[in-house]
C-alpha atoms as a PDB file:
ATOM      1  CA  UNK A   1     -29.832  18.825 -28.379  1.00  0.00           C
ATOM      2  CA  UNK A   2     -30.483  20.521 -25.345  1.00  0.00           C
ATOM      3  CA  UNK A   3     -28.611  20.809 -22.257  1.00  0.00           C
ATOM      4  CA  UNK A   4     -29.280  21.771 -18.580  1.00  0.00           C
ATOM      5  CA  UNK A   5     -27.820  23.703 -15.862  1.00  0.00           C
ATOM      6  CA  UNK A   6     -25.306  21.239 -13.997  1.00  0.00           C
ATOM      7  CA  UNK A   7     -23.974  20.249 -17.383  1.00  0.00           C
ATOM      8  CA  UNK A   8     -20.644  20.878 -17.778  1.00  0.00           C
ATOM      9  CA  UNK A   9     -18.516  22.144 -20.407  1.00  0.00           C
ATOM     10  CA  UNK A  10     -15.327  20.413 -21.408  1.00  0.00           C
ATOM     11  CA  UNK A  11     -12.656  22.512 -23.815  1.00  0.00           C
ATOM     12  CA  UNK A  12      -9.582  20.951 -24.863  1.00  0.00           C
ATOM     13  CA  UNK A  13      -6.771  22.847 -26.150  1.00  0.00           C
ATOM     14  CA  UNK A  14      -3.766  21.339 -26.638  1.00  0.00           C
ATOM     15  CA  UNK A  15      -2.486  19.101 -23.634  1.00  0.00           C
ATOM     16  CA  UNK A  16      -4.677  21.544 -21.370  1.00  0.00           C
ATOM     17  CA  UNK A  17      -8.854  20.823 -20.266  1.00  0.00           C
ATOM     18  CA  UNK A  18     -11.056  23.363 -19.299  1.00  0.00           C
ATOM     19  CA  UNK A  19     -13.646  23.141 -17.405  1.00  0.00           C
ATOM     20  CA  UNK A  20     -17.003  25.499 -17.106  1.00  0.00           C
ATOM     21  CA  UNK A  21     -20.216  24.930 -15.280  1.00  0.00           C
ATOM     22  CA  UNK A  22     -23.323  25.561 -17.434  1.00  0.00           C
ATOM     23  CA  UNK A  23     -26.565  27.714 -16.620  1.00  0.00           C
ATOM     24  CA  UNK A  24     -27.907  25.955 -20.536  1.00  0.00           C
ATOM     25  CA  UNK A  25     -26.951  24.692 -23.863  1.00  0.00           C
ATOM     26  CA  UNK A  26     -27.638  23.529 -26.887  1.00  0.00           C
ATOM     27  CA  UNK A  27     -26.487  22.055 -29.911  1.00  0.00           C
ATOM     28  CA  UNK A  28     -27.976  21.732 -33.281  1.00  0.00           C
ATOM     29  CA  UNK A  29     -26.668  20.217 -36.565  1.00  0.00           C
ATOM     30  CA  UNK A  30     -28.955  19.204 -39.998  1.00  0.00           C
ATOM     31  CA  UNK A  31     -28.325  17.692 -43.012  1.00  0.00           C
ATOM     32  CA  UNK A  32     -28.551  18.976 -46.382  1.00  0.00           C
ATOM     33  CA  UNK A  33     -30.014  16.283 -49.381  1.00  0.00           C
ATOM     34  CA  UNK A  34     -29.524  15.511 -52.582  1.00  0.00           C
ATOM     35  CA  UNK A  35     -32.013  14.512 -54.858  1.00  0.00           C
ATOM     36  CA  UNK A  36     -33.025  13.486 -58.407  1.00  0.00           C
ATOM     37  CA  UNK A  37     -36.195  12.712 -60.057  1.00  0.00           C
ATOM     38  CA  UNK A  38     -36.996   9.250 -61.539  1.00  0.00           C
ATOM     39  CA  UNK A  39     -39.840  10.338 -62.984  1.00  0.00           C
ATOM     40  CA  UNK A  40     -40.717   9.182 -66.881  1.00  0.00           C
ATOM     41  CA  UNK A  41     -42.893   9.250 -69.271  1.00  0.00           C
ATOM     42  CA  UNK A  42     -43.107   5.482 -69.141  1.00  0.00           C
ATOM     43  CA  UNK A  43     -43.292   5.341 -65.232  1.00  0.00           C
ATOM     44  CA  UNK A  44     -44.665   7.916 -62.771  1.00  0.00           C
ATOM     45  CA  UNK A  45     -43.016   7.825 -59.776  1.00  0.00           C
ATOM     46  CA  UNK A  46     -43.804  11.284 -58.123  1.00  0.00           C
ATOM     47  CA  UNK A  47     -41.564  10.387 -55.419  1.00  0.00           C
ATOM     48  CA  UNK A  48     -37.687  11.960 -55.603  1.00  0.00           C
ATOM     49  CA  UNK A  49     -34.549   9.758 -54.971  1.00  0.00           C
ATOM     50  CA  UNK A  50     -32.628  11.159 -52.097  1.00  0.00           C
ATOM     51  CA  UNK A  51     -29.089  10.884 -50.040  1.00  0.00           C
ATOM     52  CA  UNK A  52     -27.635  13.016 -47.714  1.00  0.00           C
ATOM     53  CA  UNK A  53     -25.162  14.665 -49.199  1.00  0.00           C
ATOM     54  CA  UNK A  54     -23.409  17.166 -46.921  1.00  0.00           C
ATOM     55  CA  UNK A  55     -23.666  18.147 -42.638  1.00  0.00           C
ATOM     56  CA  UNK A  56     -24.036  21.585 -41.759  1.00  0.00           C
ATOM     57  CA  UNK A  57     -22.463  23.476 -39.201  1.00  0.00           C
ATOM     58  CA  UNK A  58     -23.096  22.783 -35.173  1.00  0.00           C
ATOM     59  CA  UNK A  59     -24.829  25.584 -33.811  1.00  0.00           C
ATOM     60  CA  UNK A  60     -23.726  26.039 -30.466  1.00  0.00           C
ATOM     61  CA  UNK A  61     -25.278  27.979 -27.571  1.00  0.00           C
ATOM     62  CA  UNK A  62     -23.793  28.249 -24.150  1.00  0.00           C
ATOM     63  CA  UNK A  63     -25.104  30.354 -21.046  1.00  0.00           C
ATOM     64  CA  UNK A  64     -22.734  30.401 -18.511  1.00  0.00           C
ATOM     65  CA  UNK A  65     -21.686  32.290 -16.082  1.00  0.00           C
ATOM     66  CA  UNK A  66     -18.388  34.643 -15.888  1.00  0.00           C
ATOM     67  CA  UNK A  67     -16.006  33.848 -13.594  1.00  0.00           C
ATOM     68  CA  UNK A  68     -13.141  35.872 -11.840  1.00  0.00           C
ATOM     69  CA  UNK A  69     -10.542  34.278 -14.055  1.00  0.00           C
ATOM     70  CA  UNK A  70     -11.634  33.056 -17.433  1.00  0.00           C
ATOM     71  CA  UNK A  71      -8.273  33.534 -19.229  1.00  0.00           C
ATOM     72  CA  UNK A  72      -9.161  30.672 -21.760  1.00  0.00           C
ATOM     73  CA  UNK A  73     -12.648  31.806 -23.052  1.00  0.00           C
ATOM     74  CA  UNK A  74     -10.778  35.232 -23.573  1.00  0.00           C
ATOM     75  CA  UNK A  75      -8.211  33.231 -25.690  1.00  0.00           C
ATOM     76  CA  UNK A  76     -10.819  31.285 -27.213  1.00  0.00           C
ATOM     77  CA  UNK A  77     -12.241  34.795 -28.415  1.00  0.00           C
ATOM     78  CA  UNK A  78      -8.713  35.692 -30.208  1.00  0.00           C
ATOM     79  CA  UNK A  79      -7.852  38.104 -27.830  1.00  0.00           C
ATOM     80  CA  UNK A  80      -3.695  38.129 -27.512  1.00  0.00           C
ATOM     81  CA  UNK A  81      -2.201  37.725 -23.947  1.00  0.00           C
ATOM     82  CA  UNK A  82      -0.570  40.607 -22.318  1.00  0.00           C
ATOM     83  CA  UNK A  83       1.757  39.222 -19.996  1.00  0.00           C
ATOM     84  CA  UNK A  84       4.095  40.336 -16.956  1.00  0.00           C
ATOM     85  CA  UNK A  85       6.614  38.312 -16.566  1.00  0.00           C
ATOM     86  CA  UNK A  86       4.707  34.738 -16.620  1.00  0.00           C
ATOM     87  CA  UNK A  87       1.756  36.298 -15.194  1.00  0.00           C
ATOM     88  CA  UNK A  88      -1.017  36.867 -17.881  1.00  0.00           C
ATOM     89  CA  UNK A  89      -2.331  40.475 -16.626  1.00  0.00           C
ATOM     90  CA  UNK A  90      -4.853  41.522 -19.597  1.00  0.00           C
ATOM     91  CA  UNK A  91      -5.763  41.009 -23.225  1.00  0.00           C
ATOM     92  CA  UNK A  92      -5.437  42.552 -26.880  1.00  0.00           C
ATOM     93  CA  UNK A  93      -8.390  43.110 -29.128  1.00  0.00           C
ATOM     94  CA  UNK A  94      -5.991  42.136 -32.236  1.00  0.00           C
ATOM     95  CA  UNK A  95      -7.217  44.021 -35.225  1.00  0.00           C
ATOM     96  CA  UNK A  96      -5.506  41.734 -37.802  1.00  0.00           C
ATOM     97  CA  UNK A  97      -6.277  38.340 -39.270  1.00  0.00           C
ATOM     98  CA  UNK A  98      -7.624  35.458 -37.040  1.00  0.00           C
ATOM     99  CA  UNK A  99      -6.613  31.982 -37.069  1.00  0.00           C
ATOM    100  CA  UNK A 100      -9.506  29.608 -36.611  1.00  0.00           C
ATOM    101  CA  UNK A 101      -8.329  26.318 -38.204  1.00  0.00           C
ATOM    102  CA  UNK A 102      -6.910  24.635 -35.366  1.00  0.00           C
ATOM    103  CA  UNK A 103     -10.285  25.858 -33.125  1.00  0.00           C
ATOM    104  CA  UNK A 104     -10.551  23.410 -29.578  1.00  0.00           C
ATOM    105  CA  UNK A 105     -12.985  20.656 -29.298  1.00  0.00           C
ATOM    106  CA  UNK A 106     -15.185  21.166 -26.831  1.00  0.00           C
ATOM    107  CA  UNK A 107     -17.605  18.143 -24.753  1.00  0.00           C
ATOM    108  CA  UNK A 108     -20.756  18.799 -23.211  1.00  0.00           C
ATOM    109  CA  UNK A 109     -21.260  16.248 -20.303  1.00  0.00           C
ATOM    110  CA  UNK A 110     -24.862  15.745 -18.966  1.00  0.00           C
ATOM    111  CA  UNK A 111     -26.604  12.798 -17.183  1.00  0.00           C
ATOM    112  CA  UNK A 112     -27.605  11.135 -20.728  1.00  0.00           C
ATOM    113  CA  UNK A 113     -24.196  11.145 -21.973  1.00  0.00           C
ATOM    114  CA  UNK A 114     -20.907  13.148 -23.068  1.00  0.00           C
ATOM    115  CA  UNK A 115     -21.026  14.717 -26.858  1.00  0.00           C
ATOM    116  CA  UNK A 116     -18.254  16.245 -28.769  1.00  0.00           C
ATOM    117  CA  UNK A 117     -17.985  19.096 -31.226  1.00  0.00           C
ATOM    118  CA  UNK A 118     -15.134  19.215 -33.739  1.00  0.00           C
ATOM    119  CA  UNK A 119     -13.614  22.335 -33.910  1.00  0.00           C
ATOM    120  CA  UNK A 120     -15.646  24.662 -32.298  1.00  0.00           C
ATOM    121  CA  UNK A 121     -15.179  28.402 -33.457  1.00  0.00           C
ATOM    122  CA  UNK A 122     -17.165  31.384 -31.246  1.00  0.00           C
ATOM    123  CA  UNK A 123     -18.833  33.974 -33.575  1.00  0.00           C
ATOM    124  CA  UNK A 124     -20.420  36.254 -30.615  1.00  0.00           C
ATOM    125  CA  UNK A 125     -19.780  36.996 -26.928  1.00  0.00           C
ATOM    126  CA  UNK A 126     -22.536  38.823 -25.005  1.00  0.00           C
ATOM    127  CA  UNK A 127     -21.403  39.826 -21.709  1.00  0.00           C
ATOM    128  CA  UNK A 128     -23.860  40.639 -18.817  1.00  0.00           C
ATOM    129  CA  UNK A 129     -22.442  42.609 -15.899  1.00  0.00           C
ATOM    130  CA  UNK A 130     -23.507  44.591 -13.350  1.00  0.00           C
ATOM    131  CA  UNK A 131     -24.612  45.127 -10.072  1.00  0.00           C
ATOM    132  CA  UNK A 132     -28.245  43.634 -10.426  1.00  0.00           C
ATOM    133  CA  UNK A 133     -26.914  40.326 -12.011  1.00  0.00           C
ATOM    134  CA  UNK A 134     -24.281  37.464 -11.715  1.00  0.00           C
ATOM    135  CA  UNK A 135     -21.399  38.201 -14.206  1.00  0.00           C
ATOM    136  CA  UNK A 136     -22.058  36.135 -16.947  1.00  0.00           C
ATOM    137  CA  UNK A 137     -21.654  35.597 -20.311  1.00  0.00           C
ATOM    138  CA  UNK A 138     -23.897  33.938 -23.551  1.00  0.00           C
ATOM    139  CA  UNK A 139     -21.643  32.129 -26.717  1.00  0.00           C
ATOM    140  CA  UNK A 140     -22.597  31.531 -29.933  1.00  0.00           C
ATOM    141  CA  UNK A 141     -20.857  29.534 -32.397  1.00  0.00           C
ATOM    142  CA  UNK A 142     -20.392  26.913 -35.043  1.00  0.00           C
ATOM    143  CA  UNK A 143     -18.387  23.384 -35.147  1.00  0.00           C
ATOM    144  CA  UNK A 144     -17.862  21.222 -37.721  1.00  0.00           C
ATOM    145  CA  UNK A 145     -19.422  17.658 -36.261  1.00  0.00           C
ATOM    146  CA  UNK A 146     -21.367  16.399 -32.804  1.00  0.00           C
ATOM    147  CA  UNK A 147     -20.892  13.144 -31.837  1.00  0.00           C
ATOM    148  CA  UNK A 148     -21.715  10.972 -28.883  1.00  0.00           C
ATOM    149  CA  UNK A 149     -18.636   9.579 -27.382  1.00  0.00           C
ATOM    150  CA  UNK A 150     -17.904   7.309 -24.427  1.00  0.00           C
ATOM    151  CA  UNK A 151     -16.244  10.041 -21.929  1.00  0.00           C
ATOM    152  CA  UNK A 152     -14.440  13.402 -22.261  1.00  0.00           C
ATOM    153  CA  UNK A 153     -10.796  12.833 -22.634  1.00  0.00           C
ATOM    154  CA  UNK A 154      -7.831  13.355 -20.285  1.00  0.00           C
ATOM    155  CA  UNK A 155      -5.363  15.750 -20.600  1.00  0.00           C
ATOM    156  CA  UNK A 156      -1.975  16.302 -18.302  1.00  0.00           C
ATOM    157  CA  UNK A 157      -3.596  20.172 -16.899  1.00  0.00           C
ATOM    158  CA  UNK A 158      -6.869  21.124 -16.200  1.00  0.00           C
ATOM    159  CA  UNK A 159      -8.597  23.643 -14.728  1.00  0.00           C
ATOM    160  CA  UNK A 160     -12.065  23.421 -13.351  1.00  0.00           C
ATOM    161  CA  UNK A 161     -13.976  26.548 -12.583  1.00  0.00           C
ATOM    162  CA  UNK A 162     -16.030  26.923  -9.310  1.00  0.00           C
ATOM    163  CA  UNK A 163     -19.162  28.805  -8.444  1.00  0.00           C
ATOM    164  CA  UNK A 164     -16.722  30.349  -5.713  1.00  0.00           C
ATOM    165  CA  UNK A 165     -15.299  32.621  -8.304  1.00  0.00           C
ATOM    166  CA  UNK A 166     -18.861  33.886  -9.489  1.00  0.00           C
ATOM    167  CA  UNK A 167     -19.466  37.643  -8.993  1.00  0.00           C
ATOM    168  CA  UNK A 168     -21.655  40.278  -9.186  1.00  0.00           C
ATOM    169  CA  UNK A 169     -20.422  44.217  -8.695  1.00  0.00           C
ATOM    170  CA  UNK A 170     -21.177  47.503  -9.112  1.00  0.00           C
ATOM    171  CA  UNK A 171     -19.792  48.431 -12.976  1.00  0.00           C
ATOM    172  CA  UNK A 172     -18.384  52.072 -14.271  1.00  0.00           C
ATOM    173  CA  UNK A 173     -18.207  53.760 -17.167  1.00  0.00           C
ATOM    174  CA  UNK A 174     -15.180  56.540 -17.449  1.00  0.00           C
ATOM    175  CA  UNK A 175     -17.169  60.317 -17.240  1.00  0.00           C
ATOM    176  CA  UNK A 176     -20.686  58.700 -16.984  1.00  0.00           C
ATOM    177  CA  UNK A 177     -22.253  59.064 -13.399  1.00  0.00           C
ATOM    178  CA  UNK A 178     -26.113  57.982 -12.838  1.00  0.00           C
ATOM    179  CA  UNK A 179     -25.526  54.814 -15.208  1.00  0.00           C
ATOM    180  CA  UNK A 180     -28.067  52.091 -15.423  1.00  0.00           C
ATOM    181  CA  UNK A 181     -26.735  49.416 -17.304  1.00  0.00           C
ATOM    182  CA  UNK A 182     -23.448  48.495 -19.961  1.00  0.00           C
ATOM    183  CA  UNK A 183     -23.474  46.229 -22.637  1.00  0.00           C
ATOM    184  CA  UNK A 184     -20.876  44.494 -24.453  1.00  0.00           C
ATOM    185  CA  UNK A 185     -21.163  42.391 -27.602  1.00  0.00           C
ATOM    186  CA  UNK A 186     -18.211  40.636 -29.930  1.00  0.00           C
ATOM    187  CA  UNK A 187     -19.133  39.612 -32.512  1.00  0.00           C
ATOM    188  CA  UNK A 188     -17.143  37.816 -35.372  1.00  0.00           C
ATOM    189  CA  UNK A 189     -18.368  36.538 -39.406  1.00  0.00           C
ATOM    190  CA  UNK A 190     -17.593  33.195 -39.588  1.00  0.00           C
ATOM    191  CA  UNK A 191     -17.403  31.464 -43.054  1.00  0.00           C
ATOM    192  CA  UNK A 192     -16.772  27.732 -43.707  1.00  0.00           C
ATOM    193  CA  UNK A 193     -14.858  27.362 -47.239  1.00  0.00           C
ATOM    194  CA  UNK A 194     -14.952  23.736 -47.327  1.00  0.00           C
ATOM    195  CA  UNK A 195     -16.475  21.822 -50.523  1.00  0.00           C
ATOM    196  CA  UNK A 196     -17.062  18.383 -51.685  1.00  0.00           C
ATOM    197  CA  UNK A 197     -14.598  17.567 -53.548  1.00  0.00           C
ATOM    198  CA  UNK A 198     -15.142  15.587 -57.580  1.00  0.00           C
ATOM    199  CA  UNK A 199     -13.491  12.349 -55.322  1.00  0.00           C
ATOM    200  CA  UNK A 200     -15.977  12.381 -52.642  1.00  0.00           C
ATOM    201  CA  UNK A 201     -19.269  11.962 -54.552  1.00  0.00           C
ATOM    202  CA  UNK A 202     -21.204   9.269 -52.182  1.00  0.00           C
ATOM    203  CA  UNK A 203     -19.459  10.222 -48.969  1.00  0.00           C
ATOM    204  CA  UNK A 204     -21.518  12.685 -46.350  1.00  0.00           C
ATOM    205  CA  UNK A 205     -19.069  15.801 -45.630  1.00  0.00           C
ATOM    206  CA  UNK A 206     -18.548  17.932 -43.007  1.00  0.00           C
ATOM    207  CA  UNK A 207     -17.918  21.319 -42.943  1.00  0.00           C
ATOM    208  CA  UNK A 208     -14.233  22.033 -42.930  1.00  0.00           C
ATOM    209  CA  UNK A 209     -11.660  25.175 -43.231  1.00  0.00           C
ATOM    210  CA  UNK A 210     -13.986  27.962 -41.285  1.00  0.00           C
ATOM    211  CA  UNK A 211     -12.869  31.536 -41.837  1.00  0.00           C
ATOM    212  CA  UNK A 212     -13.043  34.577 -39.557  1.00  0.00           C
ATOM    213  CA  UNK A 213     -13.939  37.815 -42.490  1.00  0.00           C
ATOM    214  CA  UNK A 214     -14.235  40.445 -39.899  1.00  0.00           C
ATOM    215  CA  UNK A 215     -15.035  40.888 -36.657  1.00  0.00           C
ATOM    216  CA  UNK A 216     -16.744  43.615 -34.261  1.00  0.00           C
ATOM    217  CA  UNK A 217     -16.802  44.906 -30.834  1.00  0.00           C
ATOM    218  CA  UNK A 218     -20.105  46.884 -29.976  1.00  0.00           C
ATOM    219  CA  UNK A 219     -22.617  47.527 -27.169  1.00  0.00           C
ATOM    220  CA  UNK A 220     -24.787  50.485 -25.228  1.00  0.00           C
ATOM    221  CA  UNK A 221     -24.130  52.853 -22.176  1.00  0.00           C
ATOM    222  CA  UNK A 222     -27.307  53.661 -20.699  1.00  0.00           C
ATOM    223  CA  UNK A 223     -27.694  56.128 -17.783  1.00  0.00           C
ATOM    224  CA  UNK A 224     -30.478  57.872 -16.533  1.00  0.00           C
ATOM    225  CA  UNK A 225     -30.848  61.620 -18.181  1.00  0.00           C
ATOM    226  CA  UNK A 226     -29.494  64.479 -16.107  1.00  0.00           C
ATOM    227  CA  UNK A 227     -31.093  67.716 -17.763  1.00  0.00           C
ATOM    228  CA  UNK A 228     -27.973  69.688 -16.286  1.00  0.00           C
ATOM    229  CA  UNK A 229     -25.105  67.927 -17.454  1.00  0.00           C
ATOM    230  CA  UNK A 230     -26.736  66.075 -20.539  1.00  0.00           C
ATOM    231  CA  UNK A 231     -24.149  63.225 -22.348  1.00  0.00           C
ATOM    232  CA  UNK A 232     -23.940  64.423 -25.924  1.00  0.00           C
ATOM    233  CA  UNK A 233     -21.722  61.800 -27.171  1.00  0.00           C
ATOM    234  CA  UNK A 234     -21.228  61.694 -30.916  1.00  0.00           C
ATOM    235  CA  UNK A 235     -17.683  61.166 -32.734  1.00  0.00           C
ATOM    236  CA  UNK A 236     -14.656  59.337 -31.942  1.00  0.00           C
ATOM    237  CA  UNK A 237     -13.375  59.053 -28.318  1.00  0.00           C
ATOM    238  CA  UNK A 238     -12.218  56.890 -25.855  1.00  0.00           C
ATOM    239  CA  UNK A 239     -15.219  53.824 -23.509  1.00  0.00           C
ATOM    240  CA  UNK A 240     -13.859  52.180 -20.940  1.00  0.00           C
ATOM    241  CA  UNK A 241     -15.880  50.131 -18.513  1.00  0.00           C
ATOM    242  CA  UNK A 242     -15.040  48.538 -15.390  1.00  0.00           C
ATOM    243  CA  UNK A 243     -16.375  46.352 -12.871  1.00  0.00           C
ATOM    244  CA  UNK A 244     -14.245  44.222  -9.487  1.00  0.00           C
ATOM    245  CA  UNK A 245     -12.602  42.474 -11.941  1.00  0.00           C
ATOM    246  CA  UNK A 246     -12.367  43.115 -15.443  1.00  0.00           C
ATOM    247  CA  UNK A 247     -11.377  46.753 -17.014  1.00  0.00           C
ATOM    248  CA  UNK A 248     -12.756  46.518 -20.424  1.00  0.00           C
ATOM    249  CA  UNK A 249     -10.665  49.493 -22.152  1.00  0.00           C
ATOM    250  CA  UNK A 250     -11.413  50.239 -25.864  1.00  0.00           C
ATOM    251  CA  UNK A 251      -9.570  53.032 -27.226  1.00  0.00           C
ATOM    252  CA  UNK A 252     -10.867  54.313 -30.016  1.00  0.00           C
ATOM    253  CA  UNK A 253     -14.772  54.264 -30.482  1.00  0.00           C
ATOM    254  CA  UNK A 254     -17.563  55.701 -33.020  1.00  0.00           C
ATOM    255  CA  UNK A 255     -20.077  57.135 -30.341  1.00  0.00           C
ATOM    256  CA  UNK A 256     -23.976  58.680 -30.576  1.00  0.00           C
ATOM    257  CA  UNK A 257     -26.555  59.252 -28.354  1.00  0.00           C
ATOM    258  CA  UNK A 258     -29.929  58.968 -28.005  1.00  0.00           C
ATOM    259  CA  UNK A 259     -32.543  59.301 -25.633  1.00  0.00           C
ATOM    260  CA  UNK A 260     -34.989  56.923 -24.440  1.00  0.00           C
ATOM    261  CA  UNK A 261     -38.239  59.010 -23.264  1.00  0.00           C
ATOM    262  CA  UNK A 262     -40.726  56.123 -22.881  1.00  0.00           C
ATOM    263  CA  UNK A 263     -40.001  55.597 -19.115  1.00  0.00           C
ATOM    264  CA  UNK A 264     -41.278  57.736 -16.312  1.00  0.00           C
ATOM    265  CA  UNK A 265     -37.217  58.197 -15.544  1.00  0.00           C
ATOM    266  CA  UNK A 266     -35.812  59.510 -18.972  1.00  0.00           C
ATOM    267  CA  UNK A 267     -32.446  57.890 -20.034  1.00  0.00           C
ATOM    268  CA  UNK A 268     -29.664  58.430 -22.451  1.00  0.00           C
ATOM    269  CA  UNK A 269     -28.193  55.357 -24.336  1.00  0.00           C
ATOM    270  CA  UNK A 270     -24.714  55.702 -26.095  1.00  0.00           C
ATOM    271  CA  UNK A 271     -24.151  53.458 -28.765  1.00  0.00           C
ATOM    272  CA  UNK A 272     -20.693  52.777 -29.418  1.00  0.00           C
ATOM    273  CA  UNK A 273     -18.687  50.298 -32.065  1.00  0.00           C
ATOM    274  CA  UNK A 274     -14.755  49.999 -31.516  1.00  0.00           C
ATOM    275  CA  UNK A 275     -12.715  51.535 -34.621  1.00  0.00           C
ATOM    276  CA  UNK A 276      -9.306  49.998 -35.910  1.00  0.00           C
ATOM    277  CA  UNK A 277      -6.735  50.455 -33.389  1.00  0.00           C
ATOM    278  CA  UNK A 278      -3.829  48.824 -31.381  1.00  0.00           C
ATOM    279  CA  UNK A 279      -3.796  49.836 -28.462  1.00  0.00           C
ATOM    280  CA  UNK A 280      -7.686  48.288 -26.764  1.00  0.00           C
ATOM    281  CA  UNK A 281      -7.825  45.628 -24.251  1.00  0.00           C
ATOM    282  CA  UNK A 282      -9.342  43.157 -21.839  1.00  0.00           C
ATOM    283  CA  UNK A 283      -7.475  43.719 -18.185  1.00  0.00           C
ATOM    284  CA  UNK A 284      -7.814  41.500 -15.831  1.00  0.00           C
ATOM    285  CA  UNK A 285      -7.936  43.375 -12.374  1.00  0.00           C
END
């Protein structure tokens, strides 16, 4: 199932709806079979008796892009809120166990109709920023059913992002000048533990009980070489990354380098991968 830009994302969590405009979309789910022969000496039948015995996960794809105040898809992530007073000014990047369970349905409404994922869990966030780009931001992630339903439900709050709050700004990196581009990638294992049960032989399952095993936050700092003041990053130190409105600040990093000598303008790319710590976070400037 694939969806369009000017489709529109619905997440409901709780008594509260989100809304998101879509660049694209799509949603995929299969079935698995069983099957037995009925085959005999007596009788050829070289065709197997089947039944669908079991659903697979949705895969979901989203494109969308990022805008000035997405605290939800932060949330959605597992991040904790960091609050002042009621104000939610940034988030954690909680190192400890993730509950997935109660995951928000989410509705993706297009011109041939509105459908519905159960329990829709994110395993990877791919963030694009930068000067040369809109801010945006590609999902990937699993549910446990799609269905076609009549209309997305109401709920007492919503909140509807507009294009308005779309940017695009220049981005740093903390002691990294000629920079060329910054990317960030969470990523999370997702495991559904689920299984048909000794009672529910003839009844088509879905998946059920998904599981967060670990999770990772990752990406590159490229910048274009400077012979005199080369970046020889390698160890454990500090990344933080900023653009007009987030300050991405991970404290505690495993760092290399390695340089890219293909183009006519050499550059440097820093690989990074965030280490177990408790003090990184997502601030919203």
């Amino acid at each position: 199932m694939i969806f369009s830009k000017g489709s529109k994302l619905h997440i409901i969590d709780d008594d509260h709806r989100y809304t998101y405009l879509i660049s694209s979309a799509s949603f995929t789910q299969t079935v698995r079979e069983a099957s037995y022969s009925q085959n005999t000496i007596h009788e050829t039948v070289l065709v197997d008796e089947a039944f669908v015995d079991t659903k697979s996960p949705v895969n979901i794809n989203i494109d969308m892009h990022l805008g000035r105040d997405e605290i939800f898809l932060f949330k959605w992530m597992g991040l904790k809120e960091v609050t002042t007073g009621n104000v939610i000014t940034g988030f954690q990047i909680s190192m400890g166990a993730l509950d997935v369970l109660e995951s928000p349905d989410i509705y993706l409404e297009s011109s041939g109709g509105v459908y519905k994922v159960t329990n829709a869990v994110l395993s990877t966030c791919s963030f694009s920023l930068g000067p040369k780009t809109v801010a945006s931001v590609s999902l990937t992630g699993q549910g446990s059913k799609m269905e076609l339903v009549p209309s997305v439900p109401a709920a007492t709050n919503q909140t509807t992002q507009s294009s308005s709050t779309f940017y695009s700004s220049s981005i740093e990196v903390a002691d990294v000048d000629r920079l060329n581009g910054v990317t960030i990638e969470y990523t999370r294992d997702l495991t559904w533990l689920g299984r048909k049960g000794v009672h529910q032989i003839g009844e088509v399952i879905y998946p059920f009980n998904p599981v967060v095993t670990r999770f990772s936050v990752a990406g590159s700092i490229t910048a274009y070489t400077n012979p005199d003041s080369p970046l020889l990053w390698e160890g454990i130190r500090s990344v933080q990354i900023t653009d007009s409105e987030f300050d991405f600040a991970f404290d505690r990093c495993m760092v290399s380098y390695r340089m890219d000598t293909t183009p006519s303008l050499h550059k440097t790319v820093i690989d990074y991968k965030l280490l177990p710590n408790t003090n990184s976070y997502i601030n919203i400037i």
